[in-house]
Protein backbone atom coordinates (compact mmCIF):
# COMPACT_ATOMS: atom_id res chain seq x y z
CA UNK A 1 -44.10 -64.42 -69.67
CA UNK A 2 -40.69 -65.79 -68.05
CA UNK A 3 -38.78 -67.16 -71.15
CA UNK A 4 -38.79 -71.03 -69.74
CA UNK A 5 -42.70 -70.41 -70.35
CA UNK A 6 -42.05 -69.61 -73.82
CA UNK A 7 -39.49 -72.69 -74.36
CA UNK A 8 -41.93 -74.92 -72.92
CA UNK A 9 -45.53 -74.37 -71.92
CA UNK A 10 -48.52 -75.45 -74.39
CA UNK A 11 -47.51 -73.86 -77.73
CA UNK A 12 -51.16 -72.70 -79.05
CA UNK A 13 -50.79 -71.11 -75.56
CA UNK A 14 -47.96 -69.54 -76.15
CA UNK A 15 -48.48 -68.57 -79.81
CA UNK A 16 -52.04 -66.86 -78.84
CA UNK A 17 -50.35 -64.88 -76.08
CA UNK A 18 -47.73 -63.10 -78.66
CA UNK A 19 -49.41 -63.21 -81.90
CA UNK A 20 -53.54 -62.41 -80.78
CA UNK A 21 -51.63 -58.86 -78.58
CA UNK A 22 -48.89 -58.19 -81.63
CA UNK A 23 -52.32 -58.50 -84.23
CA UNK A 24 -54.52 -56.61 -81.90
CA UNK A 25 -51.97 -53.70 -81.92
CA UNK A 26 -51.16 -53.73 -85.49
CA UNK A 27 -54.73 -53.51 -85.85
CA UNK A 28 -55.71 -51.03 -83.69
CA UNK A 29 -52.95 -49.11 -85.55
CA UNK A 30 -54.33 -49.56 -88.74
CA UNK A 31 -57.45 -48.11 -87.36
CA UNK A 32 -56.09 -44.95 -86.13
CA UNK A 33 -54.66 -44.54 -89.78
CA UNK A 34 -57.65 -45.46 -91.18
CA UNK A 35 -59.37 -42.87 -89.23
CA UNK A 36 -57.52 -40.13 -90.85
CA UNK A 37 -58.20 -40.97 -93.94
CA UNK A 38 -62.32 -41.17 -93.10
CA UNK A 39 -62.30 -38.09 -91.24
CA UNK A 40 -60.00 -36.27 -94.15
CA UNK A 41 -62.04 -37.75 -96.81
CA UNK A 42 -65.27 -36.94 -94.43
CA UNK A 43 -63.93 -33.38 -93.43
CA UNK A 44 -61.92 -32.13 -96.61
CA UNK A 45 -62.38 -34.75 -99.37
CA UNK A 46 -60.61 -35.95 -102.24
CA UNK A 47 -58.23 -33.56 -102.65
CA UNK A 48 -57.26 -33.96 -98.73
CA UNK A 49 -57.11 -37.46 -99.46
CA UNK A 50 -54.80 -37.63 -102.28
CA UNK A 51 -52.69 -34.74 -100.69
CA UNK A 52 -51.87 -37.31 -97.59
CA UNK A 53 -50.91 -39.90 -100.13
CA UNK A 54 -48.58 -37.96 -101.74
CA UNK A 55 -46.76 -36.89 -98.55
CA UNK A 56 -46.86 -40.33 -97.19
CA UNK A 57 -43.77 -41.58 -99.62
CA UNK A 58 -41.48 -39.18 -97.07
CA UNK A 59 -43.50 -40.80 -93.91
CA UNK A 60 -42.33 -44.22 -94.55
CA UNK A 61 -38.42 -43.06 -94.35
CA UNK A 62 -39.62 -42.50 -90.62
CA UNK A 63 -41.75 -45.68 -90.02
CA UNK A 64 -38.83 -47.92 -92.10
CA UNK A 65 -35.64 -46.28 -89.87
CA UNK A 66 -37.93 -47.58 -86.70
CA UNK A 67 -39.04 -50.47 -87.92
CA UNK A 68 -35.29 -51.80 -89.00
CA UNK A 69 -33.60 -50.54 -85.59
CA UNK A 70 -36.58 -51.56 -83.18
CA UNK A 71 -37.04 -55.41 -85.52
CA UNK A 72 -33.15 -55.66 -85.85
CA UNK A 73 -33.05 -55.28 -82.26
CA UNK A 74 -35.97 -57.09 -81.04
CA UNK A 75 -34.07 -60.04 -83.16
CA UNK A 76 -30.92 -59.78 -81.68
CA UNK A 77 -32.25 -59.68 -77.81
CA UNK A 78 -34.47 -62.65 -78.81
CA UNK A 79 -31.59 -65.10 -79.28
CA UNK A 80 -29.53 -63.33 -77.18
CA UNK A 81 -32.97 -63.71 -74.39
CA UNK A 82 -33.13 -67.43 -75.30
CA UNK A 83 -29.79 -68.22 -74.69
CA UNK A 84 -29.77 -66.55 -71.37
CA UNK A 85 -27.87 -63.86 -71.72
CA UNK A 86 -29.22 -60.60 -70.53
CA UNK A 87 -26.52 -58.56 -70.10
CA UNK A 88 -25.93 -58.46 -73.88
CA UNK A 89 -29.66 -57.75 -74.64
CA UNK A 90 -29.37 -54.81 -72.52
CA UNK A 91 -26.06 -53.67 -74.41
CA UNK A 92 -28.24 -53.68 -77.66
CA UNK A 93 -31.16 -52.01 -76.50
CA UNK A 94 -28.81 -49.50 -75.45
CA UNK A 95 -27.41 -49.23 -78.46
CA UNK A 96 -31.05 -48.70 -80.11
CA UNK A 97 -31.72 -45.88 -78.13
CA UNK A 98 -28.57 -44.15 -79.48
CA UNK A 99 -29.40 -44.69 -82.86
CA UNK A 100 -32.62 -43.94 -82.34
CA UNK A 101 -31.86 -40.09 -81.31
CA UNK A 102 -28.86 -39.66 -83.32
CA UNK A 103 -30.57 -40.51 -86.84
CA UNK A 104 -33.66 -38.90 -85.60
CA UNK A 105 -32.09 -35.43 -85.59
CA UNK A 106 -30.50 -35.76 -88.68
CA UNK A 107 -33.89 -36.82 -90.30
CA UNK A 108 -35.62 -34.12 -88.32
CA UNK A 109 -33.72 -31.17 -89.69
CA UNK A 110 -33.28 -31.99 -93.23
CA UNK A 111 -36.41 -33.22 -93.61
CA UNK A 112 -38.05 -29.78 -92.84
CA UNK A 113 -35.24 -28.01 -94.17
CA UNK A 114 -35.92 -29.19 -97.79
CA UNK A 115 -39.71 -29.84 -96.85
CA UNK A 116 -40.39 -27.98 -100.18
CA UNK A 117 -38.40 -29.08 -102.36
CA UNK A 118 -39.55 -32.53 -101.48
CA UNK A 119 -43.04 -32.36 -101.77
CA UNK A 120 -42.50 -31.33 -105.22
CA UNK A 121 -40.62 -34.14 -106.05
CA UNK A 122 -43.26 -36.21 -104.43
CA UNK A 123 -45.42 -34.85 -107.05
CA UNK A 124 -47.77 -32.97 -105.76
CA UNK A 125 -50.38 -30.81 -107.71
CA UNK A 126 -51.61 -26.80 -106.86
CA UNK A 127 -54.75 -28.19 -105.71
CA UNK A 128 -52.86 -31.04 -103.17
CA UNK A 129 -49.90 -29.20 -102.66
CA UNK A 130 -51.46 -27.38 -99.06
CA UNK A 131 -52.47 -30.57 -97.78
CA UNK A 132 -49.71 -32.64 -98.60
CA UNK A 133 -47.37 -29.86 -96.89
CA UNK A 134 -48.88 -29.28 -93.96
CA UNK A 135 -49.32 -33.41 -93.36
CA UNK A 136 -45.84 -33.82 -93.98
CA UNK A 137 -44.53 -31.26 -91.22
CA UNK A 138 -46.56 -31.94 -88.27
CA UNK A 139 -45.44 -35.62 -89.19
CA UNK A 140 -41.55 -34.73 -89.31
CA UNK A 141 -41.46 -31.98 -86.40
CA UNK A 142 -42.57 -35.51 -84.33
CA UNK A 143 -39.86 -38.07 -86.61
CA UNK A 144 -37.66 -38.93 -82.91
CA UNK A 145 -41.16 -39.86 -81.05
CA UNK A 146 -42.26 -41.73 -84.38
CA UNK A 147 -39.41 -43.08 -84.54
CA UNK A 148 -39.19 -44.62 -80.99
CA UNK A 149 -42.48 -45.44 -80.74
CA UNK A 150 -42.08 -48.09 -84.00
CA UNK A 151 -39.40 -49.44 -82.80
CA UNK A 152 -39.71 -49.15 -79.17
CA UNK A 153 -43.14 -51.81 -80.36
CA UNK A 154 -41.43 -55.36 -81.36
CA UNK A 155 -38.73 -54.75 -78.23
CA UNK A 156 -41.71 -54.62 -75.69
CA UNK A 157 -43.12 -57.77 -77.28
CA UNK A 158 -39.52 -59.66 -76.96
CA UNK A 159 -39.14 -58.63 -73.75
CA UNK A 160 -42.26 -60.95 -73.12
CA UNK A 161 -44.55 -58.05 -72.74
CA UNK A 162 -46.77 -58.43 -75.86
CA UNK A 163 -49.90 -57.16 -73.69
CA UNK A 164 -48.59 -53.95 -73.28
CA UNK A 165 -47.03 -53.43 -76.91
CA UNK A 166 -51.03 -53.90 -77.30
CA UNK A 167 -51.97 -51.58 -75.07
CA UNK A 168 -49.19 -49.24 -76.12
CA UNK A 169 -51.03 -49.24 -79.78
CA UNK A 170 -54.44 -49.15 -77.81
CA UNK A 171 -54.23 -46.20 -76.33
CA UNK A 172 -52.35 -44.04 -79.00
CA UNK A 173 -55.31 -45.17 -81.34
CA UNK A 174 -58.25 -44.53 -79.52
CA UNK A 175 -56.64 -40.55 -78.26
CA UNK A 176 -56.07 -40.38 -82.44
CA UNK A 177 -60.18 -41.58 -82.87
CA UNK A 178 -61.12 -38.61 -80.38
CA UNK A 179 -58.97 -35.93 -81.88
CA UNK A 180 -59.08 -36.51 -85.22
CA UNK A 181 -62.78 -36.25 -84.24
CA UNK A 182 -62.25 -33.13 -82.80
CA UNK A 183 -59.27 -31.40 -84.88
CA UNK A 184 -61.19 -32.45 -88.16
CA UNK A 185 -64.68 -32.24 -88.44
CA UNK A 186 -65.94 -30.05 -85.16
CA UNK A 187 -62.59 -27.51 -85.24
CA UNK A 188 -62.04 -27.53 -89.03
CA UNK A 189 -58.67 -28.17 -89.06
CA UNK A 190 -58.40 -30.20 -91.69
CA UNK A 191 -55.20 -32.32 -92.84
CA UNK A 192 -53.10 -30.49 -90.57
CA UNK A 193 -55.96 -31.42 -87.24
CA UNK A 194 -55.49 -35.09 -88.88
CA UNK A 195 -51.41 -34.89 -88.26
CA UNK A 196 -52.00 -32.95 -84.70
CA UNK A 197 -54.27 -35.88 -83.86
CA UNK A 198 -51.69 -38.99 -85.01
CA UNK A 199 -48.93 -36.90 -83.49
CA UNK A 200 -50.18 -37.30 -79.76
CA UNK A 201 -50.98 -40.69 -80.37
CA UNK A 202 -47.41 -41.45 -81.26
CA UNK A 203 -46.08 -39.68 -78.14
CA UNK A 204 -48.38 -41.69 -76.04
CA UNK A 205 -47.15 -44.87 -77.49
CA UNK A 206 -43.75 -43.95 -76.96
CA UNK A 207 -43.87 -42.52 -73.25
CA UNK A 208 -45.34 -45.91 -72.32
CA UNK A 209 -43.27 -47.85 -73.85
CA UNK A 210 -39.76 -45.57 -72.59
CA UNK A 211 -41.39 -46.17 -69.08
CA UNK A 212 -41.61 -49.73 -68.87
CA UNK A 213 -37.62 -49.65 -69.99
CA UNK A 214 -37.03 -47.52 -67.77
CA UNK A 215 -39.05 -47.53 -64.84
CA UNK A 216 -41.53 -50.32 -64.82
CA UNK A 217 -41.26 -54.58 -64.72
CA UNK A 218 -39.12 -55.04 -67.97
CA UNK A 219 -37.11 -57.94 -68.11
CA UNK A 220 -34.24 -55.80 -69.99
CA UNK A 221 -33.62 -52.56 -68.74
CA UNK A 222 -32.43 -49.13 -70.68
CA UNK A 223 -29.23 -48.44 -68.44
CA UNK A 224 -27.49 -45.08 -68.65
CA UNK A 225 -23.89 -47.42 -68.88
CA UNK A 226 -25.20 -48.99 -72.16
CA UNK A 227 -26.34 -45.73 -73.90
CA UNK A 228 -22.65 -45.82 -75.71
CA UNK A 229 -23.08 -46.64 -79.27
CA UNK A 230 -21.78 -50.00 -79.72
CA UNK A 231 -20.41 -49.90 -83.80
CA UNK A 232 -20.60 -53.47 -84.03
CA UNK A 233 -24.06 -53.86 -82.61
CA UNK A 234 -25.46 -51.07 -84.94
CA UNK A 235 -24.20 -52.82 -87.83
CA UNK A 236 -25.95 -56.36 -86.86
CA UNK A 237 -29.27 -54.39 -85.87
CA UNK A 238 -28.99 -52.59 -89.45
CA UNK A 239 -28.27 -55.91 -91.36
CA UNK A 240 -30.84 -58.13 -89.74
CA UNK A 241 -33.69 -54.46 -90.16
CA UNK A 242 -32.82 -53.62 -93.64
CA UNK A 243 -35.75 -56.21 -94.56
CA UNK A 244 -38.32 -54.19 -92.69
CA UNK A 245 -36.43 -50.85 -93.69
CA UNK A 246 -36.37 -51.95 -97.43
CA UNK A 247 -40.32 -52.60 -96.58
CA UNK A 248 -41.24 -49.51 -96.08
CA UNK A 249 -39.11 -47.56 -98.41
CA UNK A 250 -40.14 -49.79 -101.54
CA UNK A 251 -43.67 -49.20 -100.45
CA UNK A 252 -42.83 -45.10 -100.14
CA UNK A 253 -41.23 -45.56 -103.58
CA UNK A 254 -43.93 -47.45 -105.25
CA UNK A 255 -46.41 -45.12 -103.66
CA UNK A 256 -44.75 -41.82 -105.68
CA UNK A 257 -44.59 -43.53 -108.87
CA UNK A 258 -48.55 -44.99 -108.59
CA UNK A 259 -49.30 -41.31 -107.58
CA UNK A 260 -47.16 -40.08 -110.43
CA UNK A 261 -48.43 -42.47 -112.98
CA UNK A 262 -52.15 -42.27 -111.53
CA UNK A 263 -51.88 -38.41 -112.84
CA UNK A 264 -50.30 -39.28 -115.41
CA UNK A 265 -53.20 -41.80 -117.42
CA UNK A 266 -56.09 -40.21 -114.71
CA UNK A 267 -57.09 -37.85 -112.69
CA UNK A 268 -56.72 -36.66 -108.65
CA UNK A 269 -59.91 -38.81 -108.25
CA UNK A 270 -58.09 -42.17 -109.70
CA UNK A 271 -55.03 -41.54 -106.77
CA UNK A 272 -57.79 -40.82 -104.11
CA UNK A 273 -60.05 -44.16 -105.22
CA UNK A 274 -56.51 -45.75 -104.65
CA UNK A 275 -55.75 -44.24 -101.52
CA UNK A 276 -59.13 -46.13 -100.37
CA UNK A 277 -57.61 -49.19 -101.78
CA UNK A 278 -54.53 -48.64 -99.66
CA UNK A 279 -56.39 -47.95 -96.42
CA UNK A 280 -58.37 -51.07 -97.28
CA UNK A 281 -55.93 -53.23 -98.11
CA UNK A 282 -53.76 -52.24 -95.09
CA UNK A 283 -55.80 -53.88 -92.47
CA UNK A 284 -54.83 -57.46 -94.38
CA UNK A 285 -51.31 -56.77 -94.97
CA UNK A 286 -50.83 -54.40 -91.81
CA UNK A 287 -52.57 -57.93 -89.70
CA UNK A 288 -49.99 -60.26 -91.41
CA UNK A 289 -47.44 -57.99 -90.83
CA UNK A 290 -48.28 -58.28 -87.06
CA UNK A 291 -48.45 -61.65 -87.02
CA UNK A 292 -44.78 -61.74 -88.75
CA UNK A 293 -43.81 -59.70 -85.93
CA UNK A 294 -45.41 -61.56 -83.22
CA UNK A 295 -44.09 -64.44 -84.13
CA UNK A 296 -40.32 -63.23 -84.49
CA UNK A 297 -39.20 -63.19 -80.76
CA UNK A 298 -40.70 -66.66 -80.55
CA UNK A 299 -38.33 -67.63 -83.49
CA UNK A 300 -35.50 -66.29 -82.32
CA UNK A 301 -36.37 -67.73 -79.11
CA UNK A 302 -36.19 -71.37 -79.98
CA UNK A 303 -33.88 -71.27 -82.68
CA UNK A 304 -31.32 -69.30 -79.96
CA UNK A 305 -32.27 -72.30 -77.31
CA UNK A 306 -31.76 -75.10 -80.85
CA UNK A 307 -35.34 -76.40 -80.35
CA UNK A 308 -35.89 -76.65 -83.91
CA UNK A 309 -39.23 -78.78 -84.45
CA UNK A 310 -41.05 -76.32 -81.89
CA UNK A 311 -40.13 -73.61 -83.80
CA UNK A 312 -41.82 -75.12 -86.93
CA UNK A 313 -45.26 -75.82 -85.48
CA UNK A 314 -45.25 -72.40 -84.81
CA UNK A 315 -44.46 -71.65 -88.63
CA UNK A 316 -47.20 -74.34 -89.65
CA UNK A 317 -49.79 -72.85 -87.35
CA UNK A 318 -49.29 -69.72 -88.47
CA UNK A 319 -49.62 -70.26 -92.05
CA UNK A 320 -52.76 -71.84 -91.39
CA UNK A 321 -54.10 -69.05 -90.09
CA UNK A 322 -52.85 -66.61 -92.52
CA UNK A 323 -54.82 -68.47 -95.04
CA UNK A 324 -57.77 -68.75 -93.50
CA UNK A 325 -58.20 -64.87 -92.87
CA UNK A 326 -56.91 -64.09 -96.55
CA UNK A 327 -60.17 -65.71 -97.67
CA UNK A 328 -62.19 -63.98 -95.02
CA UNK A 329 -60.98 -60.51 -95.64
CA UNK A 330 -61.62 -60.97 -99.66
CA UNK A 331 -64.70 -62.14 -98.74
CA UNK A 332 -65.91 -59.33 -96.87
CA UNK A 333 -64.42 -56.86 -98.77
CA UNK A 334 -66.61 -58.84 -102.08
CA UNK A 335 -69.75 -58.65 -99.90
CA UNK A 336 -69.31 -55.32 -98.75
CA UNK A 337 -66.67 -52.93 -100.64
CA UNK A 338 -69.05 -50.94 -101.73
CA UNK A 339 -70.54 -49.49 -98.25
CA UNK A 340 -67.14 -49.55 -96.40
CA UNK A 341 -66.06 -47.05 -99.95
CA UNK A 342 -69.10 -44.85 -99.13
CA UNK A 343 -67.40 -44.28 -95.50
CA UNK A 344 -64.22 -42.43 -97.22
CA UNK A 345 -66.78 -39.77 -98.60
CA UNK A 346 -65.90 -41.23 -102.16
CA UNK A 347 -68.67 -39.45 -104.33
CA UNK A 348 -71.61 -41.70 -105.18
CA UNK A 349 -71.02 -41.64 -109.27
CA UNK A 350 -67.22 -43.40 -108.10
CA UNK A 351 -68.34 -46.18 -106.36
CA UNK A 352 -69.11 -48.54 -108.85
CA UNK A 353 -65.15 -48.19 -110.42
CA UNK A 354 -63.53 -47.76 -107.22
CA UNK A 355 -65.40 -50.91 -105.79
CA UNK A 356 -64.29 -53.08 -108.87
CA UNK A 357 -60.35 -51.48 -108.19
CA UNK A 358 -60.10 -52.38 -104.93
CA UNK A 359 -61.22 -56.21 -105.89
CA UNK A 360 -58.43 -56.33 -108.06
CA UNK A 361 -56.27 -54.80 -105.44
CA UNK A 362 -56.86 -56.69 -103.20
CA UNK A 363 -57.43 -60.52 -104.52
CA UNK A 364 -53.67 -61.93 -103.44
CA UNK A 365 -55.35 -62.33 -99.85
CA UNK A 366 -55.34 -65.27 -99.29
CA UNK A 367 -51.39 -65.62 -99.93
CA UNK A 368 -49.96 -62.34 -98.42
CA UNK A 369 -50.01 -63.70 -94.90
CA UNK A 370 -47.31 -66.72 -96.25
CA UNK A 371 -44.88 -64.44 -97.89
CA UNK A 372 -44.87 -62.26 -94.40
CA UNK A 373 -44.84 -65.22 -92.17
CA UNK A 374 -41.72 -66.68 -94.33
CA UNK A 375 -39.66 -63.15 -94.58
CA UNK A 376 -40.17 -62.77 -90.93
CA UNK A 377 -38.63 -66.22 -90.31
CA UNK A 378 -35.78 -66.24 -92.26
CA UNK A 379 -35.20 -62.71 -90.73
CA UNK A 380 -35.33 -63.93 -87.32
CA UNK A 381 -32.98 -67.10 -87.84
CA UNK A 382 -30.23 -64.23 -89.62
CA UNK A 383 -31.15 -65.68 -93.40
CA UNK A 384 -31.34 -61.91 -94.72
CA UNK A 385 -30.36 -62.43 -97.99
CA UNK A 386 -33.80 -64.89 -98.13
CA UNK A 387 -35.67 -61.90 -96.26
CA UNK A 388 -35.05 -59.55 -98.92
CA UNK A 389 -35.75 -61.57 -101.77
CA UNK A 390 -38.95 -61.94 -100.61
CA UNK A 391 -39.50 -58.82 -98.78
CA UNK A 392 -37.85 -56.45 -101.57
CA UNK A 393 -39.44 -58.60 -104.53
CA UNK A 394 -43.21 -58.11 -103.32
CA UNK A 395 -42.80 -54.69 -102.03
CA UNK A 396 -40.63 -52.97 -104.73
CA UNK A 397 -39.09 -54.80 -107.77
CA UNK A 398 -41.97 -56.89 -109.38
CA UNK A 399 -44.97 -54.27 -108.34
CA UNK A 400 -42.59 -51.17 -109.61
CA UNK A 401 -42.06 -53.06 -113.24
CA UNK A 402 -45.82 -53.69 -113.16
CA UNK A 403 -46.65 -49.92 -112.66
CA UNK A 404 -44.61 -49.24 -115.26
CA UNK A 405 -45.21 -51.76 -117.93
CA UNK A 406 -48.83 -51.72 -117.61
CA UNK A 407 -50.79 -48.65 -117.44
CA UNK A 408 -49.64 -47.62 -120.54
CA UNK A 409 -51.63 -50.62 -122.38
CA UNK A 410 -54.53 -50.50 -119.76
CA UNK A 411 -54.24 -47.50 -117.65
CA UNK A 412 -54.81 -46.59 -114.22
CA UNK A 413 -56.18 -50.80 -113.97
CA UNK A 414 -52.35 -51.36 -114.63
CA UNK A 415 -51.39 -49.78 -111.29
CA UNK A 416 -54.32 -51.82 -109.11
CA UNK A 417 -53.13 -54.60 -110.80
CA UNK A 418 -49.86 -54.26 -109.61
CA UNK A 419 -49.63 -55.44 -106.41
CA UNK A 420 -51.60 -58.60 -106.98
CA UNK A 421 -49.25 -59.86 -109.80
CA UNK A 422 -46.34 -59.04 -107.57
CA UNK A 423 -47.28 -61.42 -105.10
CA UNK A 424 -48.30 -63.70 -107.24
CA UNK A 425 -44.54 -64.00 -108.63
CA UNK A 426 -43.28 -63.71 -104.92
CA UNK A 427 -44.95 -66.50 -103.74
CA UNK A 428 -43.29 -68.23 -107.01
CA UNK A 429 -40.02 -67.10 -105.75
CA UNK A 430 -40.92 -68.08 -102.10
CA UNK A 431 -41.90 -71.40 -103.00
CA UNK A 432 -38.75 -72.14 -105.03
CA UNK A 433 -36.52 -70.84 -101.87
CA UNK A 434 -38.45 -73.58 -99.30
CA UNK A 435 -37.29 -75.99 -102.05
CA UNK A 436 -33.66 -75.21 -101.80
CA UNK A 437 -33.40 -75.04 -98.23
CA UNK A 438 -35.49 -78.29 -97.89
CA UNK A 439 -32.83 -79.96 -100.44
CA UNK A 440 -30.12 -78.33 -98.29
CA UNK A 441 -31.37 -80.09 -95.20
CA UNK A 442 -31.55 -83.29 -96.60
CA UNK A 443 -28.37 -83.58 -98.15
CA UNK A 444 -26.84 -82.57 -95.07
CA UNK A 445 -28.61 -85.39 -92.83
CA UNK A 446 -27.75 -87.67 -95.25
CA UNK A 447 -24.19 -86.66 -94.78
CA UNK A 448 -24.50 -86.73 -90.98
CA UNK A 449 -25.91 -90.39 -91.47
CA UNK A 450 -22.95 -91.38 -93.63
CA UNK A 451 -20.32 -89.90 -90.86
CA UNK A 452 -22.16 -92.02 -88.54
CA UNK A 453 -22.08 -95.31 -90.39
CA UNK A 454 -18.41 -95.14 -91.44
CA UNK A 455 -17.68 -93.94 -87.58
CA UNK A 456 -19.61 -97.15 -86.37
């Protein structure tokens, strides 16, 4: 779509386009992860399970170094897009790909270099110490192609391609459905078939996504004159990322000291029953977080161009929406959590207290889709310090006191309860930042009102 479109055609037109093909992918994603953990908990069981979760801490240093260079850049081309000038667009996507390969390496060889060393730390047990291993390397030999294939994902979708950012995801998930099919439960493979399998998916992704930059229709081109590293553009990319970076790495954090605390007050069954409430959740917050993304470019789009009071329908239509499928995911998950825990091969005498877990989990629903909507926006429009209130608050700070402070009163309930009460407090916080800048607005047309009057 030619960016006048964008500026101008119907906006529920416009908004469906990015946001339905940015959701779409984002969910097809979550499937393909979601698959591994059905055909690990299927093919290996619990202990496969829990191993994964305790390797996937290290996994989100990958997915939050693409996420902040591909969403930092994404941002930057949007307002550089709107304001019609493509030449600098191309200079940062340049830049990206530098990064990209540069920081990939580095994470690539230390990261099996002290593979040991760090699984331990991640706290892994004798009996999930094989399958968190051999998860984590097949994940890290493949860190440059994970990498580009995250970030590689929100530039598509600025560059007004968000059909093929979908089909990018599309692809890459259904290849991961048939080999994890294969790998894991006809070949045997186990956790290590379940890494082969999401490793070709991600090389997929990112082969179609390096050709359309390349050699296909894109609007902004990768250009072997722009591959210099640009200091000054690596440092805007990393500033206006660190919100999706900080994301992901809270999340990794939070996720070794629930493990660590899960063994701590339970048992390897506790951290698998909440490594079902993960996968569960993650097609909510993993949706919103799509939508956030979708709706980025189209922020930076019209703030870059100054049309302000298009930009907020977009917010206001979006919220709506977020809303509305909060309620409809808790309500599903109410009506049916207990056959959709059967799928992860969860034994039968669990059910019952991993079903009543993942309610508690999972019952900020209906607001999660807000607090990504609102970090996503004041990340586009450059507000960062705003972005990682929110972003950081939810993610890390409030749910990493919780897991602390609670399970030793209540136990392993502490760390489901977690989450919930985090964004409980974050939508406190969220609400109390709209306040401000609403304030700051007002006194400043009321200033611009009183220039006028004493001018006239």
């Amino acid at each position: 779509m030619d960016i006048k479109d964008v500026l101008n055609s119907n906006i529920f037109k416009v908004w469906v386009r990015f946001i339905l093909a940015s959701v779409v992918g984002v969910v097809l994603n979550t499937i393909y992860t979601v698959v591994d953990g059905i055909f690990i908990g299927q093919g290996v069981g619990e202990v496969g399970l829990a191993g994964v979760n305790i390797a996937w801490p290290a996994v989100t240093l990958i997915v939050g170094i693409g996420l902040m260079i591909g969403i930092g850049t994404s941002s930057i081309m949007a307002i550089y897009m709107g304001k019609g000038k493509n030449k600098k667009a191309e200079k940062t996507l340049g830049t990206c790909i530098s990064l990209i390969i540069i920081v990939g390496v580095t994470i690539t060889i230390l990261g099996l270099i002290f593979r040991g060393q760090i699984i331990k730390i991640l706290g892994a047990t004798p009996d999930t110490m094989q399958s968190a291993i051999d998860y984590y390397t097949i994940i890290f030999i493949i860190a440059i192609p994970y990498m580009f294939a995250t970030a590689l994902n929100p530039i598509v979708r600025t560059d007004g391609r968000p059909d093929l950012s979908m089909i990018m995801i599309g692809v890459g998930a259904v290849a991961n459905i048939i080999l994890d099919w294969l790998f894991v439960m006809k070949l045997g493979f186990g956790v290590k078939g379940a890494a082969v399998a999401t490793s070709a998916s991600i090389v997929i992704s990112m082969t179609v996504s390096l050709y359309h930059f390349i050699n296909g229709k894109a609007t902004i081109k990768i250009k072997k004159e722009n591959l210099k590293v640009d200091t000054t553009i690596v440092r805007r990319i990393l500033k206006i990322g660190f919100v999706s970076f900080a994301i992901q790495i809270s999340y990794g954090i939070i996720l070794l000291t629930q493990n660590k605390t899960m063994f701590l007050y339970g048992s390897t069954i506790d951290v698998a029953i909440y490594t079902v409430a993960t996968y569960v959740n993650c097609f909510l917050v993993n949706t919103c977080m799509g939508i956030a993304q979708g709706l980025q470019p189209l922020i930076g789009y019209h703030y870059g161009a100054k049309k302000y009071k298009r930009m907020n329908q977009f917010i206001y239509i979006t919220i709506c929406v977020c809303i509305l499928g909060g309620v409809l995911v808790y309500s599903g998950i109410f009506a049916y959590g207990r056959e959709i825990i059967r799928i992860f091969g969860v034994d039968s005498k669990n059910i019952e207290f991993a079903y009543k877990m993942i309610l508690i989990y999972c019952i900020g629903s209906p607001i999660i889709g807000i607090i990504f909507t609102m970090s996503g926006y004041y990340q586009a429009i450059g507000k960062n310090i705003y972005a990682n209130i929110i972003s950081i608050g939810r993610g890390f700070v409030f749910q990493f006191i919780f897991t602390i402070v609670l399970p030793p009163f209540i136990g392993t309930t502490g760390v489901f309860l977690s989450l919930p009460l985090a964004e409980l407090i974050t939508f406190i916080i969220l609400g109390v930042i709209v306040l401000i800048e609403s304030r700051k607005k007002s006194i400043t047309l009321l200033k611009n009102k009183s220039i006028l009057i004493n001018v006239l």
